[in-house]
PDB file of N, CA and C in Angstrom:
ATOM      1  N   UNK A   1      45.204   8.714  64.702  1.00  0.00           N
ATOM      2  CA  UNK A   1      45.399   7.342  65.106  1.00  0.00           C
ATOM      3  C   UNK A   1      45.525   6.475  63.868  1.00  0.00           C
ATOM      4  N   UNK A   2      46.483   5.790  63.638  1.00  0.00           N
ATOM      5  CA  UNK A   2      46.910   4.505  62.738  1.00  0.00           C
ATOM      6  C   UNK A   2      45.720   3.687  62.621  1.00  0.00           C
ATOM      7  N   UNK A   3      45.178   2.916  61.554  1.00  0.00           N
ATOM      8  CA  UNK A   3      44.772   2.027  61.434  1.00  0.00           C
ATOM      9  C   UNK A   3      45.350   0.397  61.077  1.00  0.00           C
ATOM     10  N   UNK A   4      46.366   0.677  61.813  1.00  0.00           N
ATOM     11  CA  UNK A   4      47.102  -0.875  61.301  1.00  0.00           C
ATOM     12  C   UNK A   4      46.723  -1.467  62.004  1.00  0.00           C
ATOM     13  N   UNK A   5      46.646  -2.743  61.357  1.00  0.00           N
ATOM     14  CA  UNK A   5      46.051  -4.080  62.112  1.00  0.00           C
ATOM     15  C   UNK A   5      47.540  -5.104  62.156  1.00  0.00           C
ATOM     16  N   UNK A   6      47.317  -5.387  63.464  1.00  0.00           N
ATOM     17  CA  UNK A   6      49.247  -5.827  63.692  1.00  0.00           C
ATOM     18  C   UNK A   6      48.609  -7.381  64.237  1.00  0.00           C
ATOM     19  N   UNK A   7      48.754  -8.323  63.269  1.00  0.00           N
ATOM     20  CA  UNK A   7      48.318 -10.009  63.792  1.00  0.00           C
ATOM     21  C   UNK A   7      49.163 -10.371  65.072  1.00  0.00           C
ATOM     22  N   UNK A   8      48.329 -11.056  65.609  1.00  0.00           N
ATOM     23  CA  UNK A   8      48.888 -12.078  67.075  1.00  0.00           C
ATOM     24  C   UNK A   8      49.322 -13.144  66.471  1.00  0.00           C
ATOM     25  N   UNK A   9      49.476 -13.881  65.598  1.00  0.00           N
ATOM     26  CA  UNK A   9      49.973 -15.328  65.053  1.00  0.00           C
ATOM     27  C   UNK A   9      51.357 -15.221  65.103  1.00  0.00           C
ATOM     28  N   UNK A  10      52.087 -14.735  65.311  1.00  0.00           N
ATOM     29  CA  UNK A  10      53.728 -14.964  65.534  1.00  0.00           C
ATOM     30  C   UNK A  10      53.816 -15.192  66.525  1.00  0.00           C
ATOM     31  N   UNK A  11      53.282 -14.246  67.430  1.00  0.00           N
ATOM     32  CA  UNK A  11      53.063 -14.290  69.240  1.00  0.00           C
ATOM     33  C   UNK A  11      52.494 -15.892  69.670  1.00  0.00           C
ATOM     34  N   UNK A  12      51.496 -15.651  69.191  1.00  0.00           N
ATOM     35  CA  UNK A  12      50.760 -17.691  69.327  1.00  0.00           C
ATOM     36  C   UNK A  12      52.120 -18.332  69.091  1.00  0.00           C
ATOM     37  N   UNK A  13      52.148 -19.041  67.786  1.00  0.00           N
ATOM     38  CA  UNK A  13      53.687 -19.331  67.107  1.00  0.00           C
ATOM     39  C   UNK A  13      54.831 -19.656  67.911  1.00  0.00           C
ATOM     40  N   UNK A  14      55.127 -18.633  68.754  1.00  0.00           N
ATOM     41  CA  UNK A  14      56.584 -18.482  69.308  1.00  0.00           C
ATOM     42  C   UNK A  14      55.877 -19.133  70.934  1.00  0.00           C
ATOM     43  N   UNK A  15      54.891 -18.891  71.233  1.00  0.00           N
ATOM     44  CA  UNK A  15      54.612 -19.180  72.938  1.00  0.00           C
ATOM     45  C   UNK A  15      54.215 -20.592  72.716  1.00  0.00           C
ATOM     46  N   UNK A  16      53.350 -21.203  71.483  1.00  0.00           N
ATOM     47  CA  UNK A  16      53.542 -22.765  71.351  1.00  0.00           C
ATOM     48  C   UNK A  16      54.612 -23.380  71.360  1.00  0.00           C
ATOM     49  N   UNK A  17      55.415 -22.753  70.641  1.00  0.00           N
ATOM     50  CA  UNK A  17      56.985 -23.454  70.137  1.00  0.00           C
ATOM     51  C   UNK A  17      57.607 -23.839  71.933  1.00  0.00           C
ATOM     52  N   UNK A  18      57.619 -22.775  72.358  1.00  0.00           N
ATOM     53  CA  UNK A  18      58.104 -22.338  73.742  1.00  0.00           C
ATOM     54  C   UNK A  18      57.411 -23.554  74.952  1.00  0.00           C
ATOM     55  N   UNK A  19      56.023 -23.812  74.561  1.00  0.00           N
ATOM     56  CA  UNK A  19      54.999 -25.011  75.988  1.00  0.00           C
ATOM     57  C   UNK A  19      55.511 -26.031  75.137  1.00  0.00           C
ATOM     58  N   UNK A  20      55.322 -26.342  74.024  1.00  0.00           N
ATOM     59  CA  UNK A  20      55.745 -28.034  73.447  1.00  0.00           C
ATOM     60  C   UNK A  20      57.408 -28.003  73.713  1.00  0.00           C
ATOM     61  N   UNK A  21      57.947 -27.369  73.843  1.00  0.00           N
ATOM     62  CA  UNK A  21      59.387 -27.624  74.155  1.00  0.00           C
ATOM     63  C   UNK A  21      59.857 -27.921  75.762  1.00  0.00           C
ATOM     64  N   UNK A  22      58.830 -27.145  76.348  1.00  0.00           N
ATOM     65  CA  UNK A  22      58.736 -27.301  77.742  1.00  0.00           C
ATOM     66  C   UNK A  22      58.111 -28.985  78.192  1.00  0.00           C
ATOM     67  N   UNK A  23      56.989 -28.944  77.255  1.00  0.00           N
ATOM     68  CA  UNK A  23      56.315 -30.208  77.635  1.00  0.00           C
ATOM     69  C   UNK A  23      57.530 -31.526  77.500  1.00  0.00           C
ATOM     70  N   UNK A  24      58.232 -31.382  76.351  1.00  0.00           N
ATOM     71  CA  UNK A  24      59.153 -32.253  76.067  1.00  0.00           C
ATOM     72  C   UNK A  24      60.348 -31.959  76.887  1.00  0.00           C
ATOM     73  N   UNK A  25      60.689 -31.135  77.509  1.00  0.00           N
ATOM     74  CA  UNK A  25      61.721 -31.714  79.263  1.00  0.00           C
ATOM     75  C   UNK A  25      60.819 -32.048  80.080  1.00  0.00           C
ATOM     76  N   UNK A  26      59.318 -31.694  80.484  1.00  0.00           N
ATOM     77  CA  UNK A  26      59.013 -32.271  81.617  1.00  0.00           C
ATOM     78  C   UNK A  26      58.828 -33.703  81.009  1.00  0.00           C
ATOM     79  N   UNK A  27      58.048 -33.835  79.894  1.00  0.00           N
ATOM     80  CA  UNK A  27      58.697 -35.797  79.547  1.00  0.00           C
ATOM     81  C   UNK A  27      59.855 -36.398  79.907  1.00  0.00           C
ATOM     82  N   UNK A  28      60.302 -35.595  79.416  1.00  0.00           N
ATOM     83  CA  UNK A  28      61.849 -36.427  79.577  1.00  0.00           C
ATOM     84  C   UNK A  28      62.271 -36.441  81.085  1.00  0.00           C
ATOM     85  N   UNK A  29      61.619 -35.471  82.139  1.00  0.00           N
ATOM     86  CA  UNK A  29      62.516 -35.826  83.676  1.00  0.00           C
ATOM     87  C   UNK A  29      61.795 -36.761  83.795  1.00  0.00           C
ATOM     88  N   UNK A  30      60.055 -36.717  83.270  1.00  0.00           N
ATOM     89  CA  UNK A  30      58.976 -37.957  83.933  1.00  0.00           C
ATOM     90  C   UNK A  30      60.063 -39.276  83.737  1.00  0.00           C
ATOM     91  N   UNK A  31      60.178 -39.297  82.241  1.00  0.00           N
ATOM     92  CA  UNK A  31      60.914 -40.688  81.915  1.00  0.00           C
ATOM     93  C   UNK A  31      62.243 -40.864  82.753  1.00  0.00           C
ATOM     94  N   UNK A  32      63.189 -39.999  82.982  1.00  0.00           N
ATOM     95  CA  UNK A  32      64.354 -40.119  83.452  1.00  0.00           C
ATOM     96  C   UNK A  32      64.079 -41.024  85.150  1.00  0.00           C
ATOM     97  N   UNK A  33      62.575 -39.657  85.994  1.00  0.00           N
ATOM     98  CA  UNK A  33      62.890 -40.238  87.140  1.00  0.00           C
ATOM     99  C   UNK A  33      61.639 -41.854  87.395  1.00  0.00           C
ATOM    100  N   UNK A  34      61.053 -41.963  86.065  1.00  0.00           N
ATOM    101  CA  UNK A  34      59.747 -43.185  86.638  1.00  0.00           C
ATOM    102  C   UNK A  34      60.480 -44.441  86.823  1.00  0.00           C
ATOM    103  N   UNK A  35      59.233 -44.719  87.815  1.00  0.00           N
ATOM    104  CA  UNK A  35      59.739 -45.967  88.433  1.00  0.00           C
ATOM    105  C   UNK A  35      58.978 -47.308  87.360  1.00  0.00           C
ATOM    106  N   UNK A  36      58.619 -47.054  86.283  1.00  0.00           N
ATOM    107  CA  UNK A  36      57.874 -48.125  85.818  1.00  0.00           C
ATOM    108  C   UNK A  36      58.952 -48.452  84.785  1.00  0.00           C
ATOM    109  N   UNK A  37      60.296 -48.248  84.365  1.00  0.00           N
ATOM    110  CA  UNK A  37      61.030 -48.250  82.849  1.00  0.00           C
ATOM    111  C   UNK A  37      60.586 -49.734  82.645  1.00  0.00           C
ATOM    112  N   UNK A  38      60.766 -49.296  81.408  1.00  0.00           N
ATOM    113  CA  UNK A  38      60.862 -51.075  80.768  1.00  0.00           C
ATOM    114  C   UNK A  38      59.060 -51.489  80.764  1.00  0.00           C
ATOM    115  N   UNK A  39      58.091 -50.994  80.867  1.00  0.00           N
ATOM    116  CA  UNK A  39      56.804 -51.400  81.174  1.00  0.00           C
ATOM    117  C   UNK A  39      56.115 -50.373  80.383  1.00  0.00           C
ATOM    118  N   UNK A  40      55.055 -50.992  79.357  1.00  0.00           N
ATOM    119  CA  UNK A  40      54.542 -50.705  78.602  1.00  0.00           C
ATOM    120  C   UNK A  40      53.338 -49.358  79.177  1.00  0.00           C
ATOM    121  N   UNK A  41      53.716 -47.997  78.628  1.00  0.00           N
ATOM    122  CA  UNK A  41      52.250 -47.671  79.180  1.00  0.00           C
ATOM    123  C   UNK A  41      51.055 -47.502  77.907  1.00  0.00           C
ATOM    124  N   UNK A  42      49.863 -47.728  78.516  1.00  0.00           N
ATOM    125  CA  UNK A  42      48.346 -47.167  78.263  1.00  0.00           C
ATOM    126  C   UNK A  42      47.895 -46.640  78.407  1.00  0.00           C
ATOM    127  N   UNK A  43      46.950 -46.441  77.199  1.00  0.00           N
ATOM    128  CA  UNK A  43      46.277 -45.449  77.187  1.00  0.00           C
ATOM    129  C   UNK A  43      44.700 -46.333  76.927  1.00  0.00           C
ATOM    130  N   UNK A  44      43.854 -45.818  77.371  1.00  0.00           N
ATOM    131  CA  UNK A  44      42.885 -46.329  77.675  1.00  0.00           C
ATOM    132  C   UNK A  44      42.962 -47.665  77.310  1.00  0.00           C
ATOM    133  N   UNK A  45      43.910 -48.695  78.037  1.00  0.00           N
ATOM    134  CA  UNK A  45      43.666 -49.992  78.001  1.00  0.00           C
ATOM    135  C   UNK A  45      44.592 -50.971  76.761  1.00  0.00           C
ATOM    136  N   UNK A  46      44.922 -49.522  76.076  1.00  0.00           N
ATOM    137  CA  UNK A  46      45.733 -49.872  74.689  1.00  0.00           C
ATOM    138  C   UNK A  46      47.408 -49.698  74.916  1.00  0.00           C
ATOM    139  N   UNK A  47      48.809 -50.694  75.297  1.00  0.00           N
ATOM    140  CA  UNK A  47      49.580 -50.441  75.369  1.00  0.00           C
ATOM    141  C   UNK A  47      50.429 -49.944  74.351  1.00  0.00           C
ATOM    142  N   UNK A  48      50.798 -48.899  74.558  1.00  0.00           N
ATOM    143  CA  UNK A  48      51.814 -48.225  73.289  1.00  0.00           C
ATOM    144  C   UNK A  48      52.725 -47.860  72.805  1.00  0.00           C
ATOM    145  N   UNK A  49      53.646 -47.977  74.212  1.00  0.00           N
ATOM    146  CA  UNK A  49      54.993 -47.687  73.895  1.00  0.00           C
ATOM    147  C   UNK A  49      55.509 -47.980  75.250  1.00  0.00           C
ATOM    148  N   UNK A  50      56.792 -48.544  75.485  1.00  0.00           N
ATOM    149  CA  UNK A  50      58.034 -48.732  76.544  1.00  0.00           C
ATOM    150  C   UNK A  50      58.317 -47.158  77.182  1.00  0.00           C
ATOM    151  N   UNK A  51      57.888 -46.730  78.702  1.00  0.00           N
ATOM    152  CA  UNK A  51      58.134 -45.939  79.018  1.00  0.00           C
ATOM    153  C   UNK A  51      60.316 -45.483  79.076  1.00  0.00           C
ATOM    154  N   UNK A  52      60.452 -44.582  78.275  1.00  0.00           N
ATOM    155  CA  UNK A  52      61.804 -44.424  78.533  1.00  0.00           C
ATOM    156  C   UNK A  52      62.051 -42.590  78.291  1.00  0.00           C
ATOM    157  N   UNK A  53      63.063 -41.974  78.695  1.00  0.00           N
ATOM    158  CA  UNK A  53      62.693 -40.561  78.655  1.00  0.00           C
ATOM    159  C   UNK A  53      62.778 -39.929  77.145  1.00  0.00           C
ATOM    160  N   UNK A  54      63.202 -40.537  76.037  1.00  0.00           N
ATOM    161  CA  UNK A  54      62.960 -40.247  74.697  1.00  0.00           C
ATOM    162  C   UNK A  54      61.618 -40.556  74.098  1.00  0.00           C
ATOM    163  N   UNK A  55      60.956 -41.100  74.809  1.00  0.00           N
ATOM    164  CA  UNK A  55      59.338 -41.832  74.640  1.00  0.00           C
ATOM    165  C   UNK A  55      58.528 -40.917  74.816  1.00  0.00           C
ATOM    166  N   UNK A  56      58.622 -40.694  76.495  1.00  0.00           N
ATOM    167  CA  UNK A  56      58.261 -39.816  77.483  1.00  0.00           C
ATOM    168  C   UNK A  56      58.175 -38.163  76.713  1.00  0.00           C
ATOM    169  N   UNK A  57      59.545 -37.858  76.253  1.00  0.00           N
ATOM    170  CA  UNK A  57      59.534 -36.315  76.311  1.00  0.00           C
ATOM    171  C   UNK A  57      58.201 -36.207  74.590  1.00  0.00           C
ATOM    172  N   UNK A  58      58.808 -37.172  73.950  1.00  0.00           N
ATOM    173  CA  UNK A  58      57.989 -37.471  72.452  1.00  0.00           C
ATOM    174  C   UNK A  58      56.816 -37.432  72.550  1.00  0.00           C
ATOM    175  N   UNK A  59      56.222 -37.601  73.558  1.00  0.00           N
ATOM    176  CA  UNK A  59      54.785 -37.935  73.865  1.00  0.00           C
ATOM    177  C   UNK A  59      53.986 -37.056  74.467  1.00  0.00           C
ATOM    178  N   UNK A  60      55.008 -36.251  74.987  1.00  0.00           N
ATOM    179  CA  UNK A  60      54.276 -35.678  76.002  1.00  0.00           C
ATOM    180  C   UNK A  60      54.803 -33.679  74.938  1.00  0.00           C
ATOM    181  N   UNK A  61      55.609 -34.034  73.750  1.00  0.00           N
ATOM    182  CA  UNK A  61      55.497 -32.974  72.736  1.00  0.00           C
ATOM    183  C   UNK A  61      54.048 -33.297  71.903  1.00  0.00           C
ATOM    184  N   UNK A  62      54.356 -34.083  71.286  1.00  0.00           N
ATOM    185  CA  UNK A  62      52.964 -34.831  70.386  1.00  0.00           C
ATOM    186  C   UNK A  62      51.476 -34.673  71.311  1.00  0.00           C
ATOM    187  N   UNK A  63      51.181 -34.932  72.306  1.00  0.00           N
ATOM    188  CA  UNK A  63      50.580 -34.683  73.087  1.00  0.00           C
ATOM    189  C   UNK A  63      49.570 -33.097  73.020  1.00  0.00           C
ATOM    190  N   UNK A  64      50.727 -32.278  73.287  1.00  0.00           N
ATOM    191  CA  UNK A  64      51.121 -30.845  73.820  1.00  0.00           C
ATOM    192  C   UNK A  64      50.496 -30.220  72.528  1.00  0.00           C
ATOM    193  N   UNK A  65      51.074 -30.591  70.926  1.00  0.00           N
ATOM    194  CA  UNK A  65      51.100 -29.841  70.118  1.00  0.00           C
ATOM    195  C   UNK A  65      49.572 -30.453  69.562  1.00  0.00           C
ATOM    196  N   UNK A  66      49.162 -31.435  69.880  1.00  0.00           N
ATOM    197  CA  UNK A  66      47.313 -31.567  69.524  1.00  0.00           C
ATOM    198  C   UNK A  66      46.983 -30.607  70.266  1.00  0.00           C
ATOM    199  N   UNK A  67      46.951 -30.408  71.280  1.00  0.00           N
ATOM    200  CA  UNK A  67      45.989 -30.061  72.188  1.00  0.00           C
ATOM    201  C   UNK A  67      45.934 -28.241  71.402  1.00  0.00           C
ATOM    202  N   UNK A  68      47.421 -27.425  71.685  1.00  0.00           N
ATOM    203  CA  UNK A  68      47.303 -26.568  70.803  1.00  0.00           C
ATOM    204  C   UNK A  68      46.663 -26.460  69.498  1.00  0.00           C
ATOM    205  N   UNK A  69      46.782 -27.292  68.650  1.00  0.00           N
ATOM    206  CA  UNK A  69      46.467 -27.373  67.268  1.00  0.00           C
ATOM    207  C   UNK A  69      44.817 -27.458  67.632  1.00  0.00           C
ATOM    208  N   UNK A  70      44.251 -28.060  68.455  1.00  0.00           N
ATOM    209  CA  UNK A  70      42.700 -28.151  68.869  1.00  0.00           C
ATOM    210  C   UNK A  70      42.502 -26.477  69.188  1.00  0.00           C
ATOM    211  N   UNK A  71      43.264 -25.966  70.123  1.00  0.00           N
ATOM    212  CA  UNK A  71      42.847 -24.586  71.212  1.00  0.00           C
ATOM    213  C   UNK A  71      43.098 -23.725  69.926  1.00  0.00           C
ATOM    214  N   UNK A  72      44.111 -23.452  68.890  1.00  0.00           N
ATOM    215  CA  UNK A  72      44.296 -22.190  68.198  1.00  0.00           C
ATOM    216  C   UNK A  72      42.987 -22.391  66.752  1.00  0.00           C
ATOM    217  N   UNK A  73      43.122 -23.826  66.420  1.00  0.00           N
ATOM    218  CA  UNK A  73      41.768 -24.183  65.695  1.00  0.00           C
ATOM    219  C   UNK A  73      40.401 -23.596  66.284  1.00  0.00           C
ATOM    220  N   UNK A  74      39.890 -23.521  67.358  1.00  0.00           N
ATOM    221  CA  UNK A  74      38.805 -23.291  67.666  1.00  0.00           C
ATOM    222  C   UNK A  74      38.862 -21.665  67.622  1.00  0.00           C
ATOM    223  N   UNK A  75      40.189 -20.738  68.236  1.00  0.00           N
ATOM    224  CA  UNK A  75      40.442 -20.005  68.702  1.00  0.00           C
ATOM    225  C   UNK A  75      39.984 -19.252  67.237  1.00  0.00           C
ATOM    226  N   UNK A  76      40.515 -19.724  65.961  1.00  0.00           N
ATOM    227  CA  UNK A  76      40.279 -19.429  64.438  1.00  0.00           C
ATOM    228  C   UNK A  76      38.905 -19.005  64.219  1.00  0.00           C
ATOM    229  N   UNK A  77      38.380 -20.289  64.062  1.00  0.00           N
ATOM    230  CA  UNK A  77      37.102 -20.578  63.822  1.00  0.00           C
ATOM    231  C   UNK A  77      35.837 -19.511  64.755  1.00  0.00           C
ATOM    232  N   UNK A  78      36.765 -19.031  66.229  1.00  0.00           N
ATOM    233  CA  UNK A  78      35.096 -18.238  66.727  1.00  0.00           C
ATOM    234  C   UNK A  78      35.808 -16.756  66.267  1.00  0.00           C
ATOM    235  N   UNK A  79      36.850 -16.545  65.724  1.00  0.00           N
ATOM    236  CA  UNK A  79      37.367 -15.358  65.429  1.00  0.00           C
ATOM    237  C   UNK A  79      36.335 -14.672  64.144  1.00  0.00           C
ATOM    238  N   UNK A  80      36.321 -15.851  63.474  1.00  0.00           N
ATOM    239  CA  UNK A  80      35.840 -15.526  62.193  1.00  0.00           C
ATOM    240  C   UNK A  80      34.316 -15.210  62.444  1.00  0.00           C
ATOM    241  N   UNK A  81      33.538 -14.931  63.228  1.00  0.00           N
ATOM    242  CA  UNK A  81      32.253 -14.614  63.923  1.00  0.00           C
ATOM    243  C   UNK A  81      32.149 -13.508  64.325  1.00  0.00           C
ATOM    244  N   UNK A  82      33.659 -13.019  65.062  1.00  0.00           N
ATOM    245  CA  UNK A  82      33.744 -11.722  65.394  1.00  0.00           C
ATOM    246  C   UNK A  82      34.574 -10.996  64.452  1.00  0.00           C
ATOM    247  N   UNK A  83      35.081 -11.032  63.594  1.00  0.00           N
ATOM    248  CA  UNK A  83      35.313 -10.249  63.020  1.00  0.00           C
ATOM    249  C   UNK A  83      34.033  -9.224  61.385  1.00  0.00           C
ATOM    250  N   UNK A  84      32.949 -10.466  61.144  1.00  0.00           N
ATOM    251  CA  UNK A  84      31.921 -10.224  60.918  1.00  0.00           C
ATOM    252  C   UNK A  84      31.378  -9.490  61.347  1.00  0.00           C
ATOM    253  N   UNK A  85      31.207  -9.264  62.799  1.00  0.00           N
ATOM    254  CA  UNK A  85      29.912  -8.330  63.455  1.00  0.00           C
ATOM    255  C   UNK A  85      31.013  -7.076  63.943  1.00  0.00           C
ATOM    256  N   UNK A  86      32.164  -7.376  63.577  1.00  0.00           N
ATOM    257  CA  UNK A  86      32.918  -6.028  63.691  1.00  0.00           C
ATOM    258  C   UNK A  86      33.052  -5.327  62.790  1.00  0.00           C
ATOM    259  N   UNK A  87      32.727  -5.598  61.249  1.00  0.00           N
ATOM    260  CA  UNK A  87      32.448  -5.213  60.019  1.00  0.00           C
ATOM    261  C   UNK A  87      31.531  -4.396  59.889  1.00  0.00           C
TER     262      UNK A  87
END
């Protein structure tokens, strides 16, 4: 049996690339079909931008790619715990 160790980070990589691209058409139909255009939305109380579907899809990429950047960050960080006690 091989001992190669074959990383998942391309795999991550390519399936993020793949949801933030997704997230940014479902922005963009939100914006295409909302009924609010022209009207500022908020975020907790703070208005921030003119809903329009270039806004929309932008936001809802930017959005998408924190939330990843939070999930593969943590995902890092408890790795490095187990790979210790797998040592």
């Amino acid at each position: 049996m091989s001992d190669r160790i074959v990383s998942s980070r391309p795999i991550f990589l390519i399936t993020a690339a793949v949801v933030v691209l997704v997230a940014g058409g479902i922005g963009f139909v939100v914006g295409t079909t909302g009924q609010n255009r022209g009207t500022a939305m908020a975020v907790f109380g703070v208005p921030l931008f003119e809903m329009s579907p270039a806004t929309m899809a932008l936001f809802g990429m930017a959005l998408t790619t924190g939330v990843l950047i939070l999930l593969f960050g943590l995902v890092s960080y408890a790795s490095r715990f187990d790979n210790e006690r797998a040592s």
